[in-house]
PDB file of N, CA and C in Angstrom:
ATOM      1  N   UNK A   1      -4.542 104.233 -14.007  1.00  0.00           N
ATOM      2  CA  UNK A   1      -4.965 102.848 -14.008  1.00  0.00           C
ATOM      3  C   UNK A   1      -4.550 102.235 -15.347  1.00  0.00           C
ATOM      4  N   UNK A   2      -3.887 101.062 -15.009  1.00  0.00           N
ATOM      5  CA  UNK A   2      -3.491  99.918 -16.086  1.00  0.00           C
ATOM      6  C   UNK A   2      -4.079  99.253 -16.998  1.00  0.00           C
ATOM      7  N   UNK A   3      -4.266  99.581 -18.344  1.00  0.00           N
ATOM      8  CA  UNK A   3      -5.544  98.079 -18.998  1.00  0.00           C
ATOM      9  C   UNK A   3      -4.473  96.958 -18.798  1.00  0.00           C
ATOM     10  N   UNK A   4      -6.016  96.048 -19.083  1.00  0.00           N
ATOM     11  CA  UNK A   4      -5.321  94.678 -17.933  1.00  0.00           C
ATOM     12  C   UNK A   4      -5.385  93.855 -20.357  1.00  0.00           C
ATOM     13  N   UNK A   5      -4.777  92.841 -20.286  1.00  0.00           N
ATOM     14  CA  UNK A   5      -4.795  92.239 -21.506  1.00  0.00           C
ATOM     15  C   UNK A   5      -5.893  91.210 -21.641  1.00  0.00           C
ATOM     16  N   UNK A   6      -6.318  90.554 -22.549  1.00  0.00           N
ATOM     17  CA  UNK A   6      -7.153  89.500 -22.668  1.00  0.00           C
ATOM     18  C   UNK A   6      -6.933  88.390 -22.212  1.00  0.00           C
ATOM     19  N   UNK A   7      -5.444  87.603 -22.137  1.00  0.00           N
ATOM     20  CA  UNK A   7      -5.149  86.464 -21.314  1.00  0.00           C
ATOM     21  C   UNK A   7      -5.220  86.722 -20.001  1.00  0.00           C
ATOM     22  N   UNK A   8      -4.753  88.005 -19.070  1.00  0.00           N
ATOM     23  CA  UNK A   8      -4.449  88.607 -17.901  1.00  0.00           C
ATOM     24  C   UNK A   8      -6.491  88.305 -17.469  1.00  0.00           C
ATOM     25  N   UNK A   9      -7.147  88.813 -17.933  1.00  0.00           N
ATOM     26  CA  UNK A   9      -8.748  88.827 -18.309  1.00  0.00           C
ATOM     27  C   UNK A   9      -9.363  87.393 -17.591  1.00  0.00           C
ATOM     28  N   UNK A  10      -8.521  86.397 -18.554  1.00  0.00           N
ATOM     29  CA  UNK A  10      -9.319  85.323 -18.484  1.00  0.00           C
ATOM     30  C   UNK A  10      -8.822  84.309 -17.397  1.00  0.00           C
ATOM     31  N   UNK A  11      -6.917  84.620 -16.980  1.00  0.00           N
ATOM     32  CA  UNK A  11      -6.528  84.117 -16.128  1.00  0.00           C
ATOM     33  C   UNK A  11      -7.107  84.215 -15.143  1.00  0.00           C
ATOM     34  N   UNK A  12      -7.296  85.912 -14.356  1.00  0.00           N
ATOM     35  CA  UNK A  12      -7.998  86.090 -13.151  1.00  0.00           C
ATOM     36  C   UNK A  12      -9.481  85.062 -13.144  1.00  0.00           C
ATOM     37  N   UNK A  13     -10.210  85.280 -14.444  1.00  0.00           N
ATOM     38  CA  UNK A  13     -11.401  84.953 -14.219  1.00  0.00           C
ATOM     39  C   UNK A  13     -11.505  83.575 -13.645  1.00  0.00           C
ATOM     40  N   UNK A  14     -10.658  82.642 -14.133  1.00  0.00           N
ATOM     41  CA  UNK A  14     -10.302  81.470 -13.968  1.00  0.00           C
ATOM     42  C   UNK A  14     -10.155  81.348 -12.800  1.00  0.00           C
ATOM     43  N   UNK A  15      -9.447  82.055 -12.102  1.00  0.00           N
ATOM     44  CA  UNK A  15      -8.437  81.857 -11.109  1.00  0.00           C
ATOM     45  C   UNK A  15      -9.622  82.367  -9.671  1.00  0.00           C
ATOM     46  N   UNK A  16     -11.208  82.422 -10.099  1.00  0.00           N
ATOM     47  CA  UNK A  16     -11.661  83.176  -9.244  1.00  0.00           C
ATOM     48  C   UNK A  16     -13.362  82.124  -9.348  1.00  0.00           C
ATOM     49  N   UNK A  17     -13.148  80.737 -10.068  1.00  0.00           N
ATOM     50  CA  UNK A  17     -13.998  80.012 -10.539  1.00  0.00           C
ATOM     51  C   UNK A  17     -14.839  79.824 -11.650  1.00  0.00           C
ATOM     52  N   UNK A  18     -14.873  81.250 -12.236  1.00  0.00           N
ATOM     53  CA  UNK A  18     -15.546  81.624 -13.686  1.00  0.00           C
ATOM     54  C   UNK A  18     -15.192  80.748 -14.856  1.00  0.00           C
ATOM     55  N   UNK A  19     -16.655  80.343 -15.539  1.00  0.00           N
ATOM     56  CA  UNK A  19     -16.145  79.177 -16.675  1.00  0.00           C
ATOM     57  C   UNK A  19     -15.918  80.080 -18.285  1.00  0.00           C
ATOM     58  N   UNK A  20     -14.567  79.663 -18.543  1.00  0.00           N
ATOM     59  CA  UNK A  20     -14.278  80.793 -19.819  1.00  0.00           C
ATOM     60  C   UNK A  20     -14.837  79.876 -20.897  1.00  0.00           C
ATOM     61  N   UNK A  21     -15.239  79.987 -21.868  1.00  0.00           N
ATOM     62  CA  UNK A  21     -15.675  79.808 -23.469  1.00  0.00           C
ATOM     63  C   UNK A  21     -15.050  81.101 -24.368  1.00  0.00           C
ATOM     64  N   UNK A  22     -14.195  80.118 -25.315  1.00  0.00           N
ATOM     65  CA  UNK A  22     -13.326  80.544 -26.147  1.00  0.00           C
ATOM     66  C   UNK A  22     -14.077  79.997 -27.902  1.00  0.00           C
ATOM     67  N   UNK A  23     -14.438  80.202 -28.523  1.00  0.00           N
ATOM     68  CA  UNK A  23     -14.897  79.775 -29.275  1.00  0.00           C
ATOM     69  C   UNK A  23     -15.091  81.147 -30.843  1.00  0.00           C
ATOM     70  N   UNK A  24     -13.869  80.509 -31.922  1.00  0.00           N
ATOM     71  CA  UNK A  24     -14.304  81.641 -33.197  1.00  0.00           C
ATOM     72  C   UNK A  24     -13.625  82.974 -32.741  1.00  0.00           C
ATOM     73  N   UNK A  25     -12.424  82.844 -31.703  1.00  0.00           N
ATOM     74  CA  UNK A  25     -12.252  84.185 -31.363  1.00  0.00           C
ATOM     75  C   UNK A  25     -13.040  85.281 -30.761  1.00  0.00           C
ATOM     76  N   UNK A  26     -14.077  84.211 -30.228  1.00  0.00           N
ATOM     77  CA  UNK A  26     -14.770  85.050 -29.104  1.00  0.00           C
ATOM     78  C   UNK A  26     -14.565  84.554 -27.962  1.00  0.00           C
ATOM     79  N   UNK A  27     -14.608  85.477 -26.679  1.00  0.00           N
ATOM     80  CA  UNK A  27     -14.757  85.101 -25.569  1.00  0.00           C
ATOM     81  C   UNK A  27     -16.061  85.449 -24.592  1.00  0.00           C
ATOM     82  N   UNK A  28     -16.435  84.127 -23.882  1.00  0.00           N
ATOM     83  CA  UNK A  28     -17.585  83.926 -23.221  1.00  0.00           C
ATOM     84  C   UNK A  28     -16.846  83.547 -22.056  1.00  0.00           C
ATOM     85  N   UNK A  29     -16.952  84.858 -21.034  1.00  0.00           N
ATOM     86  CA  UNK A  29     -17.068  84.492 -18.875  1.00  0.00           C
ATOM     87  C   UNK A  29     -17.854  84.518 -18.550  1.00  0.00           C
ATOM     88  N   UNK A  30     -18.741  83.427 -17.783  1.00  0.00           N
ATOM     89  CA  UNK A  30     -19.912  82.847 -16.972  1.00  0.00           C
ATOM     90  C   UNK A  30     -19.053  82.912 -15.671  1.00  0.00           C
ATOM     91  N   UNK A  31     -19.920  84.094 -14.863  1.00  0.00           N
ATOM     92  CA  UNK A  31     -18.961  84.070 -13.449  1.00  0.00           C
ATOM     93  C   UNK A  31     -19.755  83.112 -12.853  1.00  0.00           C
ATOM     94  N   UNK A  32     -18.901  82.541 -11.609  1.00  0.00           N
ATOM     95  CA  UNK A  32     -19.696  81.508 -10.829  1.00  0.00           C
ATOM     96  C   UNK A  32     -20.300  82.079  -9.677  1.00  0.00           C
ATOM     97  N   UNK A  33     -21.825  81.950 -10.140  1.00  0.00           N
ATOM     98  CA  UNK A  33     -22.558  83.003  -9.009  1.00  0.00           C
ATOM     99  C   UNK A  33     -22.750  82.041  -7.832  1.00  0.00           C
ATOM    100  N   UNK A  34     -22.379  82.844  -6.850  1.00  0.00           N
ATOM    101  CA  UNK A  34     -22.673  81.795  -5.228  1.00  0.00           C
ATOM    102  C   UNK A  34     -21.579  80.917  -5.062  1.00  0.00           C
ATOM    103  N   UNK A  35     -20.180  81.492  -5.919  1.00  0.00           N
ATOM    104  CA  UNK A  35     -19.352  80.214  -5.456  1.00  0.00           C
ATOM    105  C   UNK A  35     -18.537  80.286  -4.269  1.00  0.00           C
ATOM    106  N   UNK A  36     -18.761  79.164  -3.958  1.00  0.00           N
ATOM    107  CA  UNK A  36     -18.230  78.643  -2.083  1.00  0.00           C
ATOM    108  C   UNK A  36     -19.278  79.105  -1.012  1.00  0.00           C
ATOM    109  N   UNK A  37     -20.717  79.413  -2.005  1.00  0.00           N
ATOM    110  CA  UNK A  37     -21.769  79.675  -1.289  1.00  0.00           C
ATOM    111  C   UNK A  37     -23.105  78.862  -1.358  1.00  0.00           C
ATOM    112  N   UNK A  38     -22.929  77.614  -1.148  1.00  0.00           N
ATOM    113  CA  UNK A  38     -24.258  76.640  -2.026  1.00  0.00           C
ATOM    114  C   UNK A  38     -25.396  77.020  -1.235  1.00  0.00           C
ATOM    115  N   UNK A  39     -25.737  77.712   0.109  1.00  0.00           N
ATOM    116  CA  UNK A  39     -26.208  78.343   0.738  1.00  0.00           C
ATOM    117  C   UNK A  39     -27.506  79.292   0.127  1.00  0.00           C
ATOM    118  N   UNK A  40     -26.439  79.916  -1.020  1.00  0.00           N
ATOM    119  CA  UNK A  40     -27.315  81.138  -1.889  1.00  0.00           C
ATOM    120  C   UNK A  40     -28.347  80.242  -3.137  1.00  0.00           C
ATOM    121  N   UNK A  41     -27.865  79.228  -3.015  1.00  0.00           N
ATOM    122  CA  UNK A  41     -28.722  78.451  -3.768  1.00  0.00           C
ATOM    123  C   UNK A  41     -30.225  78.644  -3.769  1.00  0.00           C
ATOM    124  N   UNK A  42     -30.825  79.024  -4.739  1.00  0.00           N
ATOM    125  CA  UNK A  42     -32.199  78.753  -4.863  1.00  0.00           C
ATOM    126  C   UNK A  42     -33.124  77.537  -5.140  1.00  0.00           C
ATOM    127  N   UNK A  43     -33.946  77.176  -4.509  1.00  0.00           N
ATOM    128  CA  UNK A  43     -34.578  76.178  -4.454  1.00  0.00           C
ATOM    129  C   UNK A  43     -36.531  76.506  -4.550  1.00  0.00           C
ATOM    130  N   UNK A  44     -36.888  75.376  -5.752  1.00  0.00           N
ATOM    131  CA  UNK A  44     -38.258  76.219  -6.047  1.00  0.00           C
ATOM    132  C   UNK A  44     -39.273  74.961  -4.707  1.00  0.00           C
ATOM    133  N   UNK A  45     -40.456  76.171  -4.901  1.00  0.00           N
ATOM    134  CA  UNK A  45     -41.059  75.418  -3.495  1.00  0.00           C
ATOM    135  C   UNK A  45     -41.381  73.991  -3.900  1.00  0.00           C
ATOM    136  N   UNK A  46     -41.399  73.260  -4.524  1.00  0.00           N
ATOM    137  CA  UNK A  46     -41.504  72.028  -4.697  1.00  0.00           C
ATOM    138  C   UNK A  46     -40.657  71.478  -4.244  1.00  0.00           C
ATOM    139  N   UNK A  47     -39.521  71.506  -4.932  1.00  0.00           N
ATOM    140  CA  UNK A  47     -38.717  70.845  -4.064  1.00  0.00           C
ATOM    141  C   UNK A  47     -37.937  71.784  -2.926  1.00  0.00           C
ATOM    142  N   UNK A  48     -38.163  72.313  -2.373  1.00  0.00           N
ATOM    143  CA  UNK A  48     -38.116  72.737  -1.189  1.00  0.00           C
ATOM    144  C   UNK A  48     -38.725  71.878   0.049  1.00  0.00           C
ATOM    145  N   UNK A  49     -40.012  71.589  -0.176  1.00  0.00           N
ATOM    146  CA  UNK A  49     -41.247  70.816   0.213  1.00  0.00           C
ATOM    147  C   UNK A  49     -40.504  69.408   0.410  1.00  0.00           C
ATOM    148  N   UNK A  50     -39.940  68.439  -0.384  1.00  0.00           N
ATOM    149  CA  UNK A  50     -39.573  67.183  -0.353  1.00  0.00           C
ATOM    150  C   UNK A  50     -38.183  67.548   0.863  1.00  0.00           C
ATOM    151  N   UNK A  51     -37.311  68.606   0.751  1.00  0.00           N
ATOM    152  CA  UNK A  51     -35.854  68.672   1.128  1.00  0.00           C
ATOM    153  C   UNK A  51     -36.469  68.515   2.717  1.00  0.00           C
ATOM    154  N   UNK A  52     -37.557  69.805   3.163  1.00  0.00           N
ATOM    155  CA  UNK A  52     -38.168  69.717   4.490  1.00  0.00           C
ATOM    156  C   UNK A  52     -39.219  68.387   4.929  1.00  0.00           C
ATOM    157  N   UNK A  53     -39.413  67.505   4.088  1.00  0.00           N
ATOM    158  CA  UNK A  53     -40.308  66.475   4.217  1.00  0.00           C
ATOM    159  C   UNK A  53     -41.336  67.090   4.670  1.00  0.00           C
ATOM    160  N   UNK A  54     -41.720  67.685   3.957  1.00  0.00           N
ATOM    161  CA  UNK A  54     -43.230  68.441   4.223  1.00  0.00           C
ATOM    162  C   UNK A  54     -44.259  68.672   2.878  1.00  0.00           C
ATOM    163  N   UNK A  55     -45.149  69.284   2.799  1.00  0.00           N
ATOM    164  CA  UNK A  55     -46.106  69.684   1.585  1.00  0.00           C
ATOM    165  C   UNK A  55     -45.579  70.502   1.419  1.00  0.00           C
ATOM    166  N   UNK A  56     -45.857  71.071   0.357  1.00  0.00           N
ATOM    167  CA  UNK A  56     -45.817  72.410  -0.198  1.00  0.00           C
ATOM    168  C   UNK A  56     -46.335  73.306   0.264  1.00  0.00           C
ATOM    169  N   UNK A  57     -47.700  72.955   0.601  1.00  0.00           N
ATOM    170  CA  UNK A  57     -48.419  74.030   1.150  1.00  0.00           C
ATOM    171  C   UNK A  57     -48.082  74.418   2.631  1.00  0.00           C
ATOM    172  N   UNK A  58     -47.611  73.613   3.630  1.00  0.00           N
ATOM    173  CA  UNK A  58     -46.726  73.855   4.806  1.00  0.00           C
ATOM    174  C   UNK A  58     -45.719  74.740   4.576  1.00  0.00           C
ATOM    175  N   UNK A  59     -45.127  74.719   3.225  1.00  0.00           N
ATOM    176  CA  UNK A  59     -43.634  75.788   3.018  1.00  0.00           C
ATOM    177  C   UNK A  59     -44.646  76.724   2.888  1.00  0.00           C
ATOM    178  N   UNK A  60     -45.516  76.928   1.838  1.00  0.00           N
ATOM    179  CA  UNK A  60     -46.333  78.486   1.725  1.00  0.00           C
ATOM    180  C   UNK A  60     -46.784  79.037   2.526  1.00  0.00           C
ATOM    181  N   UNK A  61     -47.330  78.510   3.948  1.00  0.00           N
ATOM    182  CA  UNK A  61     -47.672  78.998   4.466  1.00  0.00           C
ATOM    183  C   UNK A  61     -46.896  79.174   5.311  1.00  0.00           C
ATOM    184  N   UNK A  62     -45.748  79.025   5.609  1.00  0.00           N
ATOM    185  CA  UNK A  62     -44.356  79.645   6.524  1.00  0.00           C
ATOM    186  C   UNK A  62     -43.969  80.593   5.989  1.00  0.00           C
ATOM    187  N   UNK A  63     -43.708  80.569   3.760  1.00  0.00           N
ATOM    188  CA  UNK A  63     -43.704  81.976   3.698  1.00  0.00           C
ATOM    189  C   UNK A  63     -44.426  82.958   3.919  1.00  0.00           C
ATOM    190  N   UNK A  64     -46.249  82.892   3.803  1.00  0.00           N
ATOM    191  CA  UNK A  64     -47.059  83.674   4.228  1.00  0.00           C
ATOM    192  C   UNK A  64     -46.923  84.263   5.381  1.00  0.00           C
ATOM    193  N   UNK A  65     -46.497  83.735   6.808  1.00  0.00           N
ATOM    194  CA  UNK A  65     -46.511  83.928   7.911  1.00  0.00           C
ATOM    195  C   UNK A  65     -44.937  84.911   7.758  1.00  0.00           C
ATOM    196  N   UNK A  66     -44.369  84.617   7.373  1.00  0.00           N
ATOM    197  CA  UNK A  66     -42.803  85.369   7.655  1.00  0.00           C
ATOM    198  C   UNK A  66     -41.461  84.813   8.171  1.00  0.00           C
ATOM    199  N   UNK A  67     -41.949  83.648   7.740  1.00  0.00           N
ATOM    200  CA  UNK A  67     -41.032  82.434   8.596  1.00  0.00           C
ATOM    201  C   UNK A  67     -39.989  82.126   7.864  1.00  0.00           C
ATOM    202  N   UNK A  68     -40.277  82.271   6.601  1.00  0.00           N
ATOM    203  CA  UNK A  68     -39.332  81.778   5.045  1.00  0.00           C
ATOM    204  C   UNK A  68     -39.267  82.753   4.374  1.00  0.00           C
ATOM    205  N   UNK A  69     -38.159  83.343   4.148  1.00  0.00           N
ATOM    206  CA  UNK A  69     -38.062  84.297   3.074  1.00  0.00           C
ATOM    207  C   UNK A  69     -38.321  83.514   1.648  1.00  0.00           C
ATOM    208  N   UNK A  70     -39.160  84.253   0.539  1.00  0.00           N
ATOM    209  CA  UNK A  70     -38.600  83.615  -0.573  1.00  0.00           C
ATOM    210  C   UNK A  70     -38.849  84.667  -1.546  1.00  0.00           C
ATOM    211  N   UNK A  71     -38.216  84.300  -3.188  1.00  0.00           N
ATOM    212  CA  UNK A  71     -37.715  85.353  -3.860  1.00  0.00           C
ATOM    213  C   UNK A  71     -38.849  84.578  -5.090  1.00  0.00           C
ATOM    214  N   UNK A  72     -39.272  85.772  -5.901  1.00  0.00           N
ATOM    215  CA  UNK A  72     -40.050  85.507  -7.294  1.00  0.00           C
ATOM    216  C   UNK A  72     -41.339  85.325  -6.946  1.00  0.00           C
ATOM    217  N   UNK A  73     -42.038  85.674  -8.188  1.00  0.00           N
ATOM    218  CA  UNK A  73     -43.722  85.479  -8.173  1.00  0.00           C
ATOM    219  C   UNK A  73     -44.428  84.270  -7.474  1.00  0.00           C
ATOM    220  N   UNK A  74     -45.606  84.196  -7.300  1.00  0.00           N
ATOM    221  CA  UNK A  74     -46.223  83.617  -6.531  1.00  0.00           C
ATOM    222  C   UNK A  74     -46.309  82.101  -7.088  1.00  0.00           C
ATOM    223  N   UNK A  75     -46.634  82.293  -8.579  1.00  0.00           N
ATOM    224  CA  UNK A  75     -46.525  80.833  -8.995  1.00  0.00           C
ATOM    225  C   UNK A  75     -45.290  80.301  -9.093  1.00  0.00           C
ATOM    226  N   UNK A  76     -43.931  80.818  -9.146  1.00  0.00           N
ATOM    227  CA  UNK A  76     -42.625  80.128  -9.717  1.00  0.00           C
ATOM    228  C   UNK A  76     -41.626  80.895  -8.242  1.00  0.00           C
ATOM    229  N   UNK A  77     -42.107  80.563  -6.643  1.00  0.00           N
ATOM    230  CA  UNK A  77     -41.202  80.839  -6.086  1.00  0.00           C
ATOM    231  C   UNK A  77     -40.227  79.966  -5.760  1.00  0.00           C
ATOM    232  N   UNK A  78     -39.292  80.385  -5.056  1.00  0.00           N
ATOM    233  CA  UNK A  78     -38.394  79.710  -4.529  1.00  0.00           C
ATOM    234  C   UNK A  78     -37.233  80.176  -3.341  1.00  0.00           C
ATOM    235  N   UNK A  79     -36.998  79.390  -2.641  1.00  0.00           N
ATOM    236  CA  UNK A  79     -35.958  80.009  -1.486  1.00  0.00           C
ATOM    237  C   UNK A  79     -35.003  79.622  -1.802  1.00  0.00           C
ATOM    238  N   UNK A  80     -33.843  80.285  -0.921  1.00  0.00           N
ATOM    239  CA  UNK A  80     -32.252  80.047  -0.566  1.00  0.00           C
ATOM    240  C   UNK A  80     -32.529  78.840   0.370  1.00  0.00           C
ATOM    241  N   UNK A  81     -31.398  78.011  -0.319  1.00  0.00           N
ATOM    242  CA  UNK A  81     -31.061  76.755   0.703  1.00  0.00           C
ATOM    243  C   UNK A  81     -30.347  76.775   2.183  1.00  0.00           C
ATOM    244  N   UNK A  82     -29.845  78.244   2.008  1.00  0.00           N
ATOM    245  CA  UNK A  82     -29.770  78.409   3.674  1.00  0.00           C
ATOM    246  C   UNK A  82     -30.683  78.741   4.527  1.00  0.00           C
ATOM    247  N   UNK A  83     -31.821  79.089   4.186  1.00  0.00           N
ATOM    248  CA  UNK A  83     -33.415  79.914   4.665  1.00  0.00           C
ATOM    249  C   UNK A  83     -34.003  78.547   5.204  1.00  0.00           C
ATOM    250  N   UNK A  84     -33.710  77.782   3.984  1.00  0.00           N
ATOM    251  CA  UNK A  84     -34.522  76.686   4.511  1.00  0.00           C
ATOM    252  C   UNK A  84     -34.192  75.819   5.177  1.00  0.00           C
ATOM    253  N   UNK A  85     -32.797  75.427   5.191  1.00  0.00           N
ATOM    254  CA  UNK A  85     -32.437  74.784   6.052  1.00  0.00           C
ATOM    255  C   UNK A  85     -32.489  75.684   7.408  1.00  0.00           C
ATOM    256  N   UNK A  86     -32.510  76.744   7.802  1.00  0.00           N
ATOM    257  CA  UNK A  86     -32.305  77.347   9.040  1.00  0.00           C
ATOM    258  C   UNK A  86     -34.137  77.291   9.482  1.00  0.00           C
ATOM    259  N   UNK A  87     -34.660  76.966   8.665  1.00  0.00           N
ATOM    260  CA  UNK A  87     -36.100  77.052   8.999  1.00  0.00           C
ATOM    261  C   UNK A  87     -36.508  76.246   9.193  1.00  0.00           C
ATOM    262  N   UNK A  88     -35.865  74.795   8.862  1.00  0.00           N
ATOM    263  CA  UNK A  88     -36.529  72.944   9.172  1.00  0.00           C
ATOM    264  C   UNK A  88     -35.386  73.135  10.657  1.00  0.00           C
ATOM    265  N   UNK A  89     -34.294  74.025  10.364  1.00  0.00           N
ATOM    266  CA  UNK A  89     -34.344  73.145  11.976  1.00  0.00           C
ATOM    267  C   UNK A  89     -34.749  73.953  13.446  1.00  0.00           C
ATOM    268  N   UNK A  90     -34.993  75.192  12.831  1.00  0.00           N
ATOM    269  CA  UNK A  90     -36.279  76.139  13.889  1.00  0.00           C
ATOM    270  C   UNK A  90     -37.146  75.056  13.864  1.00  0.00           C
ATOM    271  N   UNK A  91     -37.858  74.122  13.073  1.00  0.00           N
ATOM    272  CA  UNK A  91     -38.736  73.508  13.594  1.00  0.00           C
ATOM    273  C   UNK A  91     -38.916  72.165  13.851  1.00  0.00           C
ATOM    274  N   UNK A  92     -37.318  71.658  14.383  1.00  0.00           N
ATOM    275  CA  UNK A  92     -37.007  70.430  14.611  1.00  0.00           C
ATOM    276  C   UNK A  92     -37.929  70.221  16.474  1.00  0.00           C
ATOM    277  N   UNK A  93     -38.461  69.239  16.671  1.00  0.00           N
ATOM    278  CA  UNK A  93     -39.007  68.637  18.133  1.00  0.00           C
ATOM    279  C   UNK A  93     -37.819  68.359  18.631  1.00  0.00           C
ATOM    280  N   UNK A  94     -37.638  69.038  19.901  1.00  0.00           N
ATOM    281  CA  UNK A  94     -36.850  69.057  20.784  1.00  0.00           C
ATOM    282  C   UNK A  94     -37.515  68.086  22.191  1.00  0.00           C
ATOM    283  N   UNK A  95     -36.996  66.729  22.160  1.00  0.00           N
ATOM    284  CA  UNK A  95     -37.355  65.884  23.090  1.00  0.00           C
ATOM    285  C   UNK A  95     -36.841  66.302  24.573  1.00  0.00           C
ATOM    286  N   UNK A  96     -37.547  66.292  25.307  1.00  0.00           N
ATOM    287  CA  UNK A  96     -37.034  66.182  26.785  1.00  0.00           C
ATOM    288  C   UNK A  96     -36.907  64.913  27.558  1.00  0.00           C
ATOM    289  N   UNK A  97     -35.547  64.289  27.727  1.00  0.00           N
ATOM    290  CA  UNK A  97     -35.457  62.724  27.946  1.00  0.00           C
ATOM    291  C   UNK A  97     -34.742  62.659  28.733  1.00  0.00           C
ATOM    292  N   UNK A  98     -34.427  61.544  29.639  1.00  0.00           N
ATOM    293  CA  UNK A  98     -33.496  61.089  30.582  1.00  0.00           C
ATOM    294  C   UNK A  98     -33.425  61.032  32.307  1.00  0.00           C
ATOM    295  N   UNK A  99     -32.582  60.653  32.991  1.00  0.00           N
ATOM    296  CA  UNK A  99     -32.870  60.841  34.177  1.00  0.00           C
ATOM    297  C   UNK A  99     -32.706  61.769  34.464  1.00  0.00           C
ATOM    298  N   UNK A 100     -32.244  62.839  34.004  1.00  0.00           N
ATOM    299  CA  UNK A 100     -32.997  64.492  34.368  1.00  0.00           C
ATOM    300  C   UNK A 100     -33.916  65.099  34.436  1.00  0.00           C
ATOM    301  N   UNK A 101     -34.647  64.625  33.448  1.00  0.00           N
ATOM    302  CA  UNK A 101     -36.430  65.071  33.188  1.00  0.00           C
ATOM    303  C   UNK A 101     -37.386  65.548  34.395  1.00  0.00           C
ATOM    304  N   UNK A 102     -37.458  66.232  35.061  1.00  0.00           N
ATOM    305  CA  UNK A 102     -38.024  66.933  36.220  1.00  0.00           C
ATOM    306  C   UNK A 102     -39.498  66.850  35.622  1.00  0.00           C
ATOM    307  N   UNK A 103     -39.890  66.589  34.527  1.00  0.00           N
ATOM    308  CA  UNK A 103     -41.301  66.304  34.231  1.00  0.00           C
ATOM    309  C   UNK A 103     -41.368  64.464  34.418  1.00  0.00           C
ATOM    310  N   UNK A 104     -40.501  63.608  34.706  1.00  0.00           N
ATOM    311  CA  UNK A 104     -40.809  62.079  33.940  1.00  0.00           C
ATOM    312  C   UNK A 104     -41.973  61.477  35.097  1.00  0.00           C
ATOM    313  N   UNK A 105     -42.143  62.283  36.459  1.00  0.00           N
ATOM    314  CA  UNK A 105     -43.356  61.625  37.114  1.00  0.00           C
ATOM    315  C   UNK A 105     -44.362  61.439  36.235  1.00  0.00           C
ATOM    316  N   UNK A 106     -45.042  63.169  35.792  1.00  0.00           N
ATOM    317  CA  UNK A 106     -45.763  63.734  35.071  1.00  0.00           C
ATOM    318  C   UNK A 106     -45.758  62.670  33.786  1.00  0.00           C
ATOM    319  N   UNK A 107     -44.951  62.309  32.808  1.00  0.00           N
ATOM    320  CA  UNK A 107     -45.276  61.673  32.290  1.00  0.00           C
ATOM    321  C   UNK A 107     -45.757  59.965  32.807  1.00  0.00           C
ATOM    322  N   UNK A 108     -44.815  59.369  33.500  1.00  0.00           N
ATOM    323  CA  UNK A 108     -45.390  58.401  34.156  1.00  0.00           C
ATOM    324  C   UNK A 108     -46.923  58.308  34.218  1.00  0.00           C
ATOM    325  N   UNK A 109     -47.061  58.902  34.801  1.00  0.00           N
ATOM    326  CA  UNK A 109     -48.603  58.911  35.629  1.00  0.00           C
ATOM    327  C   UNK A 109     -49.582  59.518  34.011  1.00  0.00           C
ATOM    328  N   UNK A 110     -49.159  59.896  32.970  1.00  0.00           N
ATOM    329  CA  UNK A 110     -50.126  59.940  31.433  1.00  0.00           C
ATOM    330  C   UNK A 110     -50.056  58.658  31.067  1.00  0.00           C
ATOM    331  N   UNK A 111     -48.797  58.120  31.044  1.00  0.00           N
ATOM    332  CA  UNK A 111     -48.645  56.641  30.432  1.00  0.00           C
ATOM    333  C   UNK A 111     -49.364  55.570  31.630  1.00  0.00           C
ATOM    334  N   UNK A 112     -49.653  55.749  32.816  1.00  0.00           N
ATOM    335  CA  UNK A 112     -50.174  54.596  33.661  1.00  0.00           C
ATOM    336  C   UNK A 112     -51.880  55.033  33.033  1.00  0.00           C
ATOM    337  N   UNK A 113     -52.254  56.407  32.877  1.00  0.00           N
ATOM    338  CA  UNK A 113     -53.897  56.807  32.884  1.00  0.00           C
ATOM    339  C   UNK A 113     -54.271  55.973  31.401  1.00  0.00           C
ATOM    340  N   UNK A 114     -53.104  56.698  30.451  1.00  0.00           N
ATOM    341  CA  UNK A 114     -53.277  55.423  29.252  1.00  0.00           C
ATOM    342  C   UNK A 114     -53.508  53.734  28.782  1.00  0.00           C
ATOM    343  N   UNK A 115     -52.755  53.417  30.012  1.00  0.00           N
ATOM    344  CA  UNK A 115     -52.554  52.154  30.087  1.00  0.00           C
ATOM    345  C   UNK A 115     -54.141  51.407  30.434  1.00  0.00           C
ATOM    346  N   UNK A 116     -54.214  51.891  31.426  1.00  0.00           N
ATOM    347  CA  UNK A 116     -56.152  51.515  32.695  1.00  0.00           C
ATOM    348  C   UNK A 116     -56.941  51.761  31.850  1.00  0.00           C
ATOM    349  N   UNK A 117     -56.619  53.533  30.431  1.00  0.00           N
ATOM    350  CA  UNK A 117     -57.876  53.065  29.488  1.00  0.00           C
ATOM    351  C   UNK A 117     -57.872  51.961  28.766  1.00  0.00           C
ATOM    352  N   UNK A 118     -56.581  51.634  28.540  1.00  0.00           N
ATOM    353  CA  UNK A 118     -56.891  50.431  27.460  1.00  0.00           C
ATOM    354  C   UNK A 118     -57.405  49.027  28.227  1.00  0.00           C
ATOM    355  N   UNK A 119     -56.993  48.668  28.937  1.00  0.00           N
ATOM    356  CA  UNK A 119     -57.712  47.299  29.754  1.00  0.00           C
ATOM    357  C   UNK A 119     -59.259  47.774  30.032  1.00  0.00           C
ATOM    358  N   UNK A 120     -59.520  48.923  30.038  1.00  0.00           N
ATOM    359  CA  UNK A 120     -61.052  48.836  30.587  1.00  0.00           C
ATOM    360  C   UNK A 120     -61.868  48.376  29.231  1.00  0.00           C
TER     361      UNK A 120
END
């Protein structure tokens, strides 16, 4: 096996998203963690909470239940932005509408019982 050189080093790193810092004849590579993955993104439950238009305490208790993975201690957690997005839309309302609706008598006849309460 080949040693690779210090420009050879910093080219790849470059060449792979990593931010180089050159500074005093030192070199500083910050690899780019999660890159082309914004997915892996972590997000703390606060704002997690606003992204799902929900409380906070609605996210905690999805993680409690097993619904949300999330990573770190209890006071400073936070999820992956793919968790959560795959988890607001597990719990998107799925309307049943149209002239297909094999229930729309059924509704009919809630909306007429509704209606007679309100005039009475």
């Amino acid at each position: 096996m080949g040693t690779i050189s210090q420009d050879e080093l910093i080219g790849h790193a470059r060449a792979r998203g990593a931010t180089v810092i050159e500074s005093g004849g030192a070199v500083v590579i910050v690899l780019a963690t999660g890159a082309g993955d914004a997915g892996a993104e972590l997000v703390p439950l606060a704002r997690a909470a606003v992204v799902a238009a929900t409380t906070e305490r609605v996210v905690r208790e999805a993680i409690a239940a097993g619904e949300l993975p999330a990573f770190g201690r209890r006071r400073d957690r936070a999820v992956k932005r793919r968790d959560l997005d795959a988890w607001i839309e597990a719990r998107r309302v799925r309307i049943d509408e149209g002239p297909d609706d094999d229930k729309i008598e059924k509704r009919m006849r809630r909306i007429e019982r509704g209606r007679e309460k309100a005039e009475r």
